[in-house]
Protein backbone atom coordinates (compact mmCIF):
# COMPACT_ATOMS: atom_id res chain seq x y z
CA UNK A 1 -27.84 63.46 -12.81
CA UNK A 2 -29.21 59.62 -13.57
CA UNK A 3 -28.74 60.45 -17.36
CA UNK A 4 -24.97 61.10 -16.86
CA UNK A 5 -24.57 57.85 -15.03
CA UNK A 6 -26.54 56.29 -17.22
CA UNK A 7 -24.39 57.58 -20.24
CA UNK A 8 -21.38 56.85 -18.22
CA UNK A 9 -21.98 53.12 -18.07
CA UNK A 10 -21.55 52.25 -21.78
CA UNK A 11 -18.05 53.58 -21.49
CA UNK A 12 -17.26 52.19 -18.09
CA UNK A 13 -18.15 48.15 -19.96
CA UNK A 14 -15.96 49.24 -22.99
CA UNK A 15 -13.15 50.06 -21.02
CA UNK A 16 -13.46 46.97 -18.57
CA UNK A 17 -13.80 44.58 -21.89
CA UNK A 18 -10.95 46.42 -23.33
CA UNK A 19 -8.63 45.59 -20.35
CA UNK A 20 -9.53 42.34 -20.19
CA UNK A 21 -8.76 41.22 -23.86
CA UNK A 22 -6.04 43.06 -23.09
CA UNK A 23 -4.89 40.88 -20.35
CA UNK A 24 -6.28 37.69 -21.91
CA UNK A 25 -3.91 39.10 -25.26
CA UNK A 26 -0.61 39.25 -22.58
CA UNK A 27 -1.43 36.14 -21.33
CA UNK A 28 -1.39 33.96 -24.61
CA UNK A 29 0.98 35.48 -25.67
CA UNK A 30 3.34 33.56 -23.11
CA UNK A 31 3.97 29.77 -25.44
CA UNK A 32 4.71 27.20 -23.08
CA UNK A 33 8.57 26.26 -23.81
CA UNK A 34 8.07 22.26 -25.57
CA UNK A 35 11.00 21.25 -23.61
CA UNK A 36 10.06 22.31 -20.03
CA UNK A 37 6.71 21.05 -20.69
CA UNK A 38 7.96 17.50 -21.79
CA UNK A 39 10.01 17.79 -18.00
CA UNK A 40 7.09 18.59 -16.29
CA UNK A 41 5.05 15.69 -17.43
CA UNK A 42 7.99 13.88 -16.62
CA UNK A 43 8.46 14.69 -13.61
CA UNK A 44 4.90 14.56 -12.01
CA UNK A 45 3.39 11.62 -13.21
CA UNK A 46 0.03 11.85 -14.53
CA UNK A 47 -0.77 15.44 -15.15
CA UNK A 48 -2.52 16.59 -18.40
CA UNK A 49 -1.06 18.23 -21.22
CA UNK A 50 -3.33 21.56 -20.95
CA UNK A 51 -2.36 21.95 -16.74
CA UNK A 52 1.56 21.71 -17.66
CA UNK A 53 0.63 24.42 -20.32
CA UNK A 54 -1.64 26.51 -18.15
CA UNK A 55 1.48 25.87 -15.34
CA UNK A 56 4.30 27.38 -17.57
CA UNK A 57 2.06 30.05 -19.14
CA UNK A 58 0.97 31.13 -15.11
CA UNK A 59 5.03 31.40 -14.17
CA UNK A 60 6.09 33.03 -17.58
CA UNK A 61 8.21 29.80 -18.46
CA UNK A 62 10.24 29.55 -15.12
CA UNK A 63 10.46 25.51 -14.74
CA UNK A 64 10.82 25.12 -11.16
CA UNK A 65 8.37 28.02 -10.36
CA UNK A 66 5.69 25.97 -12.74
CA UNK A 67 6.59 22.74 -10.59
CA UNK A 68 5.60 24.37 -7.83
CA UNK A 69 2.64 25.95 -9.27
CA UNK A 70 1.18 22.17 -10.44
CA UNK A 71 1.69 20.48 -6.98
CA UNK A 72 0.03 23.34 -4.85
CA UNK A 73 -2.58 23.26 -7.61
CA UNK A 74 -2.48 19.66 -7.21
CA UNK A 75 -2.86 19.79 -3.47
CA UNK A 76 -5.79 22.48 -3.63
CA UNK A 77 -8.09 20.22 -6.19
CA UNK A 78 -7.35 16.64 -3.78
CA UNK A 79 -7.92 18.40 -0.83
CA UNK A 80 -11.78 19.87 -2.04
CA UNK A 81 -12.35 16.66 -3.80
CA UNK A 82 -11.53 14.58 -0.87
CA UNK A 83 -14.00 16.55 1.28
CA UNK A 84 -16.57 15.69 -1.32
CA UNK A 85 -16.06 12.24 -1.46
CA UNK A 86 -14.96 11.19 2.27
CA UNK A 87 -18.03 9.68 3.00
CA UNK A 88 -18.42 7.28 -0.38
CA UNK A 89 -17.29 3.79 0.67
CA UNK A 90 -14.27 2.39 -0.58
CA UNK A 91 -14.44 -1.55 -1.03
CA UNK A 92 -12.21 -2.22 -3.74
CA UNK A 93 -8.11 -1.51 -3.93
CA UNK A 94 -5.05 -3.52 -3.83
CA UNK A 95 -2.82 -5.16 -1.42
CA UNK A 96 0.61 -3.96 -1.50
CA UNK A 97 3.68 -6.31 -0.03
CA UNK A 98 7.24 -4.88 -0.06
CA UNK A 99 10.30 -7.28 1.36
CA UNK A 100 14.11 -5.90 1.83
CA UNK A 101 16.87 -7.42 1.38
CA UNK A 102 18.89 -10.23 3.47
CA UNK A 103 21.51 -8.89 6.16
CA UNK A 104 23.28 -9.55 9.25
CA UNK A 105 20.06 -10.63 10.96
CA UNK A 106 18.02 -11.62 7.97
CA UNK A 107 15.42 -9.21 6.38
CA UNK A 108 12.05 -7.32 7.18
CA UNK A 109 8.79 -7.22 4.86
CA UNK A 110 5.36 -5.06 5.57
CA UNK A 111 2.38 -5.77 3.80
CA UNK A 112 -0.75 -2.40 3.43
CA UNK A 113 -3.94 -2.40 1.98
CA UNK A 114 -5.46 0.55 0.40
CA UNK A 115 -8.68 1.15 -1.00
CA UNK A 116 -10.56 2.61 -3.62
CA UNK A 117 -14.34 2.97 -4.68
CA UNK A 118 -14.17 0.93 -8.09
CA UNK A 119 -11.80 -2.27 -9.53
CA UNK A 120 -11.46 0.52 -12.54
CA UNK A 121 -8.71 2.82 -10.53
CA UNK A 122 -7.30 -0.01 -8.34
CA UNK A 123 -6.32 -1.33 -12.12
CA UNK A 124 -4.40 2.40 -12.81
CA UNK A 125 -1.11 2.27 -12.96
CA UNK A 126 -0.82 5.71 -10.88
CA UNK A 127 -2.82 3.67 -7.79
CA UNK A 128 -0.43 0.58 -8.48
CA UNK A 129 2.51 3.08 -7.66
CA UNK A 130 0.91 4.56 -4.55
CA UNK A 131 0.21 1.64 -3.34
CA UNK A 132 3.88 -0.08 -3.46
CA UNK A 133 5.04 3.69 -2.31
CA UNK A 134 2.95 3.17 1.01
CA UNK A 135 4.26 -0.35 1.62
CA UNK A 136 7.96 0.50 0.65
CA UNK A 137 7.64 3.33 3.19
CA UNK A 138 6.11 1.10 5.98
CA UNK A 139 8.93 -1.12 5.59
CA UNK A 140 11.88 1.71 5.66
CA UNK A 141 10.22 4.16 8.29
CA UNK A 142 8.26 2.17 10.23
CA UNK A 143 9.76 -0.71 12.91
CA UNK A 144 6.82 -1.98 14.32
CA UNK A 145 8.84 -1.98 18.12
CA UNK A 146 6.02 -0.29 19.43
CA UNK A 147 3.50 -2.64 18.30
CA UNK A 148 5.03 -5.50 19.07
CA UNK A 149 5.26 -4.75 22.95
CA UNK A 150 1.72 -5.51 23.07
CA UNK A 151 -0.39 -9.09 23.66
CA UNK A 152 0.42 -9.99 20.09
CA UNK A 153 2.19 -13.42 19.43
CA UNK A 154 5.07 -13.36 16.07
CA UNK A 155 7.25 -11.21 14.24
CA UNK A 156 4.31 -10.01 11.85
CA UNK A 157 2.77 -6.57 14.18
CA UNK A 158 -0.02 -4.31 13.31
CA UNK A 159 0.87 -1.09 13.03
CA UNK A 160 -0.56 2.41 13.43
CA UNK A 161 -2.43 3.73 10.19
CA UNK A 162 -2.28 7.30 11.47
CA UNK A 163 1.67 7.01 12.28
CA UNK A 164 2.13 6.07 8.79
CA UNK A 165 0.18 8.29 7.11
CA UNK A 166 2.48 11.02 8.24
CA UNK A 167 5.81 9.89 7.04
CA UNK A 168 7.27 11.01 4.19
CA UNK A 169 6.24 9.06 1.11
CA UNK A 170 9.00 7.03 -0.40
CA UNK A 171 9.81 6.27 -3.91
CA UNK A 172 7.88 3.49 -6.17
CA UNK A 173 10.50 0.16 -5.71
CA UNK A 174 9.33 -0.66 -8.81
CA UNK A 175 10.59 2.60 -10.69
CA UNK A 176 14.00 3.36 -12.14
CA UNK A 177 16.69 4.58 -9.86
CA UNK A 178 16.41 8.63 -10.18
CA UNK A 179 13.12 8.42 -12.67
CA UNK A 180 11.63 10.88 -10.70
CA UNK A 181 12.75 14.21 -9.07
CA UNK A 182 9.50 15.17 -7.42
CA UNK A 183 9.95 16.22 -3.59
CA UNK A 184 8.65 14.07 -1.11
CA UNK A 185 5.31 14.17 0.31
CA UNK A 186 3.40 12.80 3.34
CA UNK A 187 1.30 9.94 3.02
CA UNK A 188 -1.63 11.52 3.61
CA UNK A 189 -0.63 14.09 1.02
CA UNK A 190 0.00 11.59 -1.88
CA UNK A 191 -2.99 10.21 -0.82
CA UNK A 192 -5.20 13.65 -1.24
CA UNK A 193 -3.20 14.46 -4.43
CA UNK A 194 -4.49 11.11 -5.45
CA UNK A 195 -8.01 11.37 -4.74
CA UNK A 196 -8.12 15.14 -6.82
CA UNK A 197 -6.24 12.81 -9.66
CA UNK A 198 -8.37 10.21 -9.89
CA UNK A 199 -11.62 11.56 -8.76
CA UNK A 200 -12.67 8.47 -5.86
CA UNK A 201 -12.63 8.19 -2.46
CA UNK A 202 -9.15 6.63 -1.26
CA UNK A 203 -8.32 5.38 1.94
CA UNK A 204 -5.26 3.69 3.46
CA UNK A 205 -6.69 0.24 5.84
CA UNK A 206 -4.27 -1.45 7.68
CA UNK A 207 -0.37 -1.94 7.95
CA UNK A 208 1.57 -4.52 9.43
CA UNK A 209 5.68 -5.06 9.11
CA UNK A 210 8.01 -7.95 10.13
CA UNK A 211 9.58 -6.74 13.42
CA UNK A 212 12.37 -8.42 14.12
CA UNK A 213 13.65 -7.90 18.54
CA UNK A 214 17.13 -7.40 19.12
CA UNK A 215 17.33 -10.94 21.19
CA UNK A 216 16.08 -12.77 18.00
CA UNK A 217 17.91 -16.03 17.56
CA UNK A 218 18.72 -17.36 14.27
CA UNK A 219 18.38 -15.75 11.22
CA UNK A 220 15.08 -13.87 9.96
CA UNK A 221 14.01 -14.93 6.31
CA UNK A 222 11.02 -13.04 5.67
CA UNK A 223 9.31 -13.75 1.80
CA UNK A 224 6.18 -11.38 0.08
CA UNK A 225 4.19 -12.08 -2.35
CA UNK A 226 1.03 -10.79 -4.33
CA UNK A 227 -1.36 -11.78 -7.04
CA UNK A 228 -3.70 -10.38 -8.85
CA UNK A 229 -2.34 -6.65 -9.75
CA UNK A 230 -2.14 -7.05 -13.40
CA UNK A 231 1.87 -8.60 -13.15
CA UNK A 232 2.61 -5.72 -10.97
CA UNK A 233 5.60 -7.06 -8.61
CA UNK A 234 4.12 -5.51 -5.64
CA UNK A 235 0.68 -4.51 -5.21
CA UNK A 236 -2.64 -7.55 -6.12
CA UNK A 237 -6.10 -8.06 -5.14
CA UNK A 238 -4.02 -10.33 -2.46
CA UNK A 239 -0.86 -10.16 -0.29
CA UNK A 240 1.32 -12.21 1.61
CA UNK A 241 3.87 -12.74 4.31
CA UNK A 242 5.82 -16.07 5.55
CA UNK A 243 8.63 -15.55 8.15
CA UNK A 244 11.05 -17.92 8.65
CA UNK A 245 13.92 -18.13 11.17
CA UNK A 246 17.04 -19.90 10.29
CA UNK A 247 19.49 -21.56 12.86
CA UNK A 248 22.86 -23.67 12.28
CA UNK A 249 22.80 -27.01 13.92
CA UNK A 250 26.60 -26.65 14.24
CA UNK A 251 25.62 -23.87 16.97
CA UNK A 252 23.07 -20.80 17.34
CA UNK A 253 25.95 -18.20 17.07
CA UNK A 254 27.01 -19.56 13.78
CA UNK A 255 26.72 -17.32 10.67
CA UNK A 256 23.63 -18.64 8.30
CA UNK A 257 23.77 -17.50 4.92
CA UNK A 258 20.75 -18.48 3.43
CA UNK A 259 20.85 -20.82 -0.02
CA UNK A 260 19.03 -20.71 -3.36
CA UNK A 261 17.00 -23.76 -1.85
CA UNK A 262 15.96 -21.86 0.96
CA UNK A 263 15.56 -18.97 -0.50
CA UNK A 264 13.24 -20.97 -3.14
CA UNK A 265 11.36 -22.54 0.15
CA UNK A 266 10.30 -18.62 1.26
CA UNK A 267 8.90 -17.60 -1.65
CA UNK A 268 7.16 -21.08 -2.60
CA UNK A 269 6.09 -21.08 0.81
CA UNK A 270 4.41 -17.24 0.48
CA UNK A 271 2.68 -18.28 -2.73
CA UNK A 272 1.16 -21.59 -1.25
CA UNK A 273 0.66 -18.74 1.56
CA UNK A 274 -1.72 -16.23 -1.53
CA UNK A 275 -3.15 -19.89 -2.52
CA UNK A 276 -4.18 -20.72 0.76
CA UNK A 277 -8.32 -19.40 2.01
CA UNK A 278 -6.89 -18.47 5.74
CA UNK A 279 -4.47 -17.77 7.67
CA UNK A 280 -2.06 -16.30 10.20
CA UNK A 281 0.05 -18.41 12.64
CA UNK A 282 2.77 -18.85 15.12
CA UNK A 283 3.88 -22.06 14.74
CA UNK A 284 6.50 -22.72 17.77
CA UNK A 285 7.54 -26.06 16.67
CA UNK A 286 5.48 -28.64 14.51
CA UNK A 287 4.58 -30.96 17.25
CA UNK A 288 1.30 -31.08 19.06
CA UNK A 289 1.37 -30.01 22.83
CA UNK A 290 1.99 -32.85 25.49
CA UNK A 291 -1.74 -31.87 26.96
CA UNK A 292 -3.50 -32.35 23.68
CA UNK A 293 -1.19 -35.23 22.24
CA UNK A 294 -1.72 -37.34 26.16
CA UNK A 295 -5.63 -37.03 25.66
CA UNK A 296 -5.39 -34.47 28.84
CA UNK A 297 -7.65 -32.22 29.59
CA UNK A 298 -7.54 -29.02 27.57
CA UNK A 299 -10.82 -27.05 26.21
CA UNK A 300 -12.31 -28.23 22.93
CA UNK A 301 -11.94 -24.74 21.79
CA UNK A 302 -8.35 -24.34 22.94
CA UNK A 303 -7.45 -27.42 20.87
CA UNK A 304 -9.64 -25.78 17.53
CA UNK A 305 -7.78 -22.79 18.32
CA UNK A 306 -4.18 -24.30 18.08
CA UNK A 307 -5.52 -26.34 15.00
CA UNK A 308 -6.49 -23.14 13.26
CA UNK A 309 -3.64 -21.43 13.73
CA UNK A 310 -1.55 -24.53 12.21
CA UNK A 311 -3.77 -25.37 9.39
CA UNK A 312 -1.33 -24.48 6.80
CA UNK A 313 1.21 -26.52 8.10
CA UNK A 314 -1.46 -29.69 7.22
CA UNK A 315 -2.32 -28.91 3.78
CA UNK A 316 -0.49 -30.54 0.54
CA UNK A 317 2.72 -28.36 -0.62
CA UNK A 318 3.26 -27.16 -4.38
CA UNK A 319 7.15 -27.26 -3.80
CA UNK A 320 8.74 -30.69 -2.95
CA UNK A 321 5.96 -32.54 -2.36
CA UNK A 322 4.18 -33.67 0.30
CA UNK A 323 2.97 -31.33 3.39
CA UNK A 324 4.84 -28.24 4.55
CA UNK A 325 6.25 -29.86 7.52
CA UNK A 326 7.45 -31.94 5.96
CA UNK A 327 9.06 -30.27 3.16
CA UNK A 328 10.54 -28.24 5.37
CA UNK A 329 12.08 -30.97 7.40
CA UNK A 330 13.83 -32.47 4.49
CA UNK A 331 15.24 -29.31 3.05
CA UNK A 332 16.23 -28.69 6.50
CA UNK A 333 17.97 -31.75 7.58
CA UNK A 334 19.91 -31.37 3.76
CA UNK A 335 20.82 -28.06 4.67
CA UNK A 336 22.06 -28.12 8.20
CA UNK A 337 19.34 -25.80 9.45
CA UNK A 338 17.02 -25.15 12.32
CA UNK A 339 14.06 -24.33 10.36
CA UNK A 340 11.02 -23.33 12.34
CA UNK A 341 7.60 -20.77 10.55
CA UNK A 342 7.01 -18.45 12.91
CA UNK A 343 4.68 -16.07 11.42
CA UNK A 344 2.49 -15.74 8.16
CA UNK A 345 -0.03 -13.29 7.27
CA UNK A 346 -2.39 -13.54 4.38
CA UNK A 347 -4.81 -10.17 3.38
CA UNK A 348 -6.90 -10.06 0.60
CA UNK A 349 -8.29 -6.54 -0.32
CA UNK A 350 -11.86 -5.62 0.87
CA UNK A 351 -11.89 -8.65 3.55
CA UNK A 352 -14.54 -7.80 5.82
CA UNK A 353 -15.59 -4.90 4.95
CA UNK A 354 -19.67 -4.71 4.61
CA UNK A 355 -21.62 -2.84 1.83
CA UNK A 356 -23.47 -0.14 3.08
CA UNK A 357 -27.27 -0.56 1.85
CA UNK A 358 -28.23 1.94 -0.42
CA UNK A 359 -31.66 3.47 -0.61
CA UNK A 360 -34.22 3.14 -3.05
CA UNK A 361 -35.18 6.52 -4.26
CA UNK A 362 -38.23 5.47 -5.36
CA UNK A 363 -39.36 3.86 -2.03
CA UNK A 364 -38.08 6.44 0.11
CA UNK A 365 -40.74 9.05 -2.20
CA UNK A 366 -43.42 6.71 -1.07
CA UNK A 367 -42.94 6.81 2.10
CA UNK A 368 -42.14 10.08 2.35
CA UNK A 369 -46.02 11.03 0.67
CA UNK A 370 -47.55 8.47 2.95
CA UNK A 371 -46.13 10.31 5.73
């Protein structure tokens, strides 16, 4: 009886190998079509030559089947490596700023900062993109009403990391008009693909947007700027955003259309904003409140506090001359204008985040054989 199994066996691992170079021969025999491959790589940015051709060979040439077949394979590998890698810290990354454009009531900017483990990916141009994805999508999904009915002062309001990271991902504003066709994603799912694609631990921050309430008066100017991402236009090592309203001294309910020169102002004033080693304020007017400016009675730390908050309306200006005050005065005085800065924000990437300490192997053995 054990000899006939025994004899059996030899024939049972011929026919097994037999089948499968027989199924490895049907498979390779499928060549990827050169054309659909080329629209795959276009199409989802970043994936290797051999997983397009392992995608069309797996779906016998069918394009949109082999789309499929890359994201979910896509999905799979950021989704194990993310669980692998959730507890490395993530230090480095970029700050990305997005503004829209001007319209009845002015315009609305949001600023996010996501991270990465090394200044090597935050320099890929696939992170770039996620990064001004995120921030284009906080401005166009995300209103910031809800955040802005609590204790904080200004148009510039935190806003929930977890709300964002479920909206659907919109497209790069940096990126041709219909250069892509791949379907929308959350967030949190770009993210994941991410982390399989570049192999670190990523991790969206913080989000804030310019919220502007429906009783607003004056016009909203709201300028964004960044610096340090390689000439990227909107993702750097550090972001920025200046809000400015805009009121006609022929009346409040007067149309303002805002001019090159103010236009100029924003944007200078967001740079000096990147240039600047603090802040975020709510300036109400530039003048210094009757308690303080009467010697009266107010708290030493009160007083530091307003001073803080107005520090960058003391410093020296790059545009115009002189201090931002007054700059703004004289632009405003030739322009007819009301012109008051009522928020700024300033974020540079990693900002107060702590290292963890590592361990030293090597000490930890010592102690270990003491023990």
């Amino acid at each position: 009886m054990f000899r006939s199994v025994f004899a059996a066996a030899p024939a049972r691992a011929l026919l097994l190998r037999n089948a499968s170079a027989y199924s490895t021969a049907a498979t390779t025999a499928i060549k990827p079509n050169i054309k659909m491959l080329a629209e795959i790589r276009k199409t989802i940015e970043g994936i290797s030559m051999m997983k397009a051709k392992e995608a069309l060979i797996q779906t016998n040439n069918d394009l949109e089947k082999a789309l499929e077949w890359v994201r979910e394979d896509e999905a799979k590998a950021g989704i194990k490596k993310a669980e692998k890698l959730k507890d490395r810290q993530a230090l480095e990354g970029l700050v990305g700023v997005v503004v829209g454009n001007v319209g009845e009531h002015g315009n609305r900017g949001a600023i996010v900062e996501l991270n990465c483990e090394t200044d090597f990916v935050s320099r890929n141009d696939l992170f770039k993109g996620l990064v001004s994805q995120i921030a284009s999508t906080a401005l166009l999904v995300v209103d910031g009403s809800a955040a802005a009915s609590g204790e904080k002062k200004g148009l510039v309001q935190d806003v929930s990391v977890e709300e964002l990271l479920q909206a659907p991902l919109l497209p790069d504003p940096s990126a041709a008009a219909g250069s892509s066709t791949e379907e929308f994603d959350t967030v949190q799912g770009s993210i994941t693909k991410m982390i399989g694609k570049l192999g670190e631990n990523i991790s969206l921050r913080r989000c804030a947007v310019v919220h502007i309430p429906e009783n607003q008066r004056g016009l909203v100017l709201t300028g964004g700027a960044t610096h340090g991402g390689d000439k990227h236009p909107y993702a750097g090592k550090m972001g920025a955003l200046s809000v400015l309203t805009l009121v006609s001294k022929q009346g409040g309910s007067k149309k303002v259309v805002p001019s090159e020169n103010i236009t100029k102002l924003s944007r200078q004033l967001t740079r000096h904003l990147i240039a600047s080693p603090s802040v975020t304020i709510h300036q109400e007017d530039c003048k210094i409140p009757l308690e303080i400016s009467n010697g009266g009675h107010a708290p030493p730390e009160e007083v530091d506090a307003w001073l803080d908050e107005r520090v960058l309306m003391r410093q020296p200006f790059v545009f115009g001359g002189g201090k931002v005050e007054q700059v703004i005065a004289k632009i405003a005085k030739e322009e007819g204008l009301r012109i008051k800065v009522v928020d700024a924000i300033r974020w540079e990437r990693g900002e107060g985040m702590v290292k963890a300490e590592t361990v030293d192997f090597a000490e930890e053995v010592r102690r270990q054989m003491e023990k």
